[in-house]
Protein backbone atom coordinates (compact mmCIF):
# COMPACT_ATOMS: atom_id res chain seq x y z
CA UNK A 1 0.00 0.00 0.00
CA UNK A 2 2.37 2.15 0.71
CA UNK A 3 4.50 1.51 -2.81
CA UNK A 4 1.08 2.85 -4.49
CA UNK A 5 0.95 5.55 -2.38
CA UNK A 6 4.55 7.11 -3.52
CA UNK A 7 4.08 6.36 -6.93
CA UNK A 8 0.42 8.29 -6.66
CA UNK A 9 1.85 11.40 -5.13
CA UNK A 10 5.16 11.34 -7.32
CA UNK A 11 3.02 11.27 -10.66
CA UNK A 12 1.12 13.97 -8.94
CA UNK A 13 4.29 16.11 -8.48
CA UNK A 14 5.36 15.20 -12.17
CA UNK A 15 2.21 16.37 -13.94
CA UNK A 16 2.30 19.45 -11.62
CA UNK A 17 5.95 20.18 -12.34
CA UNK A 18 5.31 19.56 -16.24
CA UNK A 19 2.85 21.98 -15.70
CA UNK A 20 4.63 24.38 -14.27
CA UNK A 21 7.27 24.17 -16.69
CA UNK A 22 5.01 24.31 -19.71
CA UNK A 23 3.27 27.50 -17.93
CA UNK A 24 7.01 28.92 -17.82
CA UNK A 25 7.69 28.02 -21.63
CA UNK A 26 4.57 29.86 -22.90
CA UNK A 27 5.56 32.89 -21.00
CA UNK A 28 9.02 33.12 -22.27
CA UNK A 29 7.70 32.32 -26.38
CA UNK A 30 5.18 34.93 -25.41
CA UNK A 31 8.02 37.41 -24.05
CA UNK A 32 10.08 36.95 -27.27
CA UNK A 33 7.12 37.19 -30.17
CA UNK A 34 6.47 40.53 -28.22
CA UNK A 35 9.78 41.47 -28.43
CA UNK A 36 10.19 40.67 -32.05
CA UNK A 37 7.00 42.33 -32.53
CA UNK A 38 8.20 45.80 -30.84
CA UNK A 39 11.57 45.46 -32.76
CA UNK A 40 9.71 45.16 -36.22
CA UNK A 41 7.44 48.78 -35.44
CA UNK A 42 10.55 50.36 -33.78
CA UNK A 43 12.71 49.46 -37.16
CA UNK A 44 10.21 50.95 -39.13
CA UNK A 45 9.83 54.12 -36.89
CA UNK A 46 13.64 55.13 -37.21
CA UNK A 47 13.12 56.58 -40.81
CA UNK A 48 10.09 58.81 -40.70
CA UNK A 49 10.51 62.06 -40.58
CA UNK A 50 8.50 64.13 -37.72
């Protein structure tokens, strides 16, 4: 019983660790298309005249 109860509460910390790290992954793809996003307007902001 007590085999089945580790095993139960380490899958539990796995799926809430993969979680975790896929919540961390889409924030930093998020942080960089933003980025690349800003850097594209601010490229084409440089040349016009005011």
């Amino acid at each position: 019983m007590l085999i089945y109860m580790l095993a139960a509460a380490m899958t539990i910390v796995m799926l809430i660790a993969t979680a975790f790290g896929l919540h961390q992954e889409a924030a930093r793809v998020r942080v960089k298309a933003n980025t690349k996003r800003l850097d594209g307007f601010a490229h084409r902001n440089v040349y016009r005249r005011h």
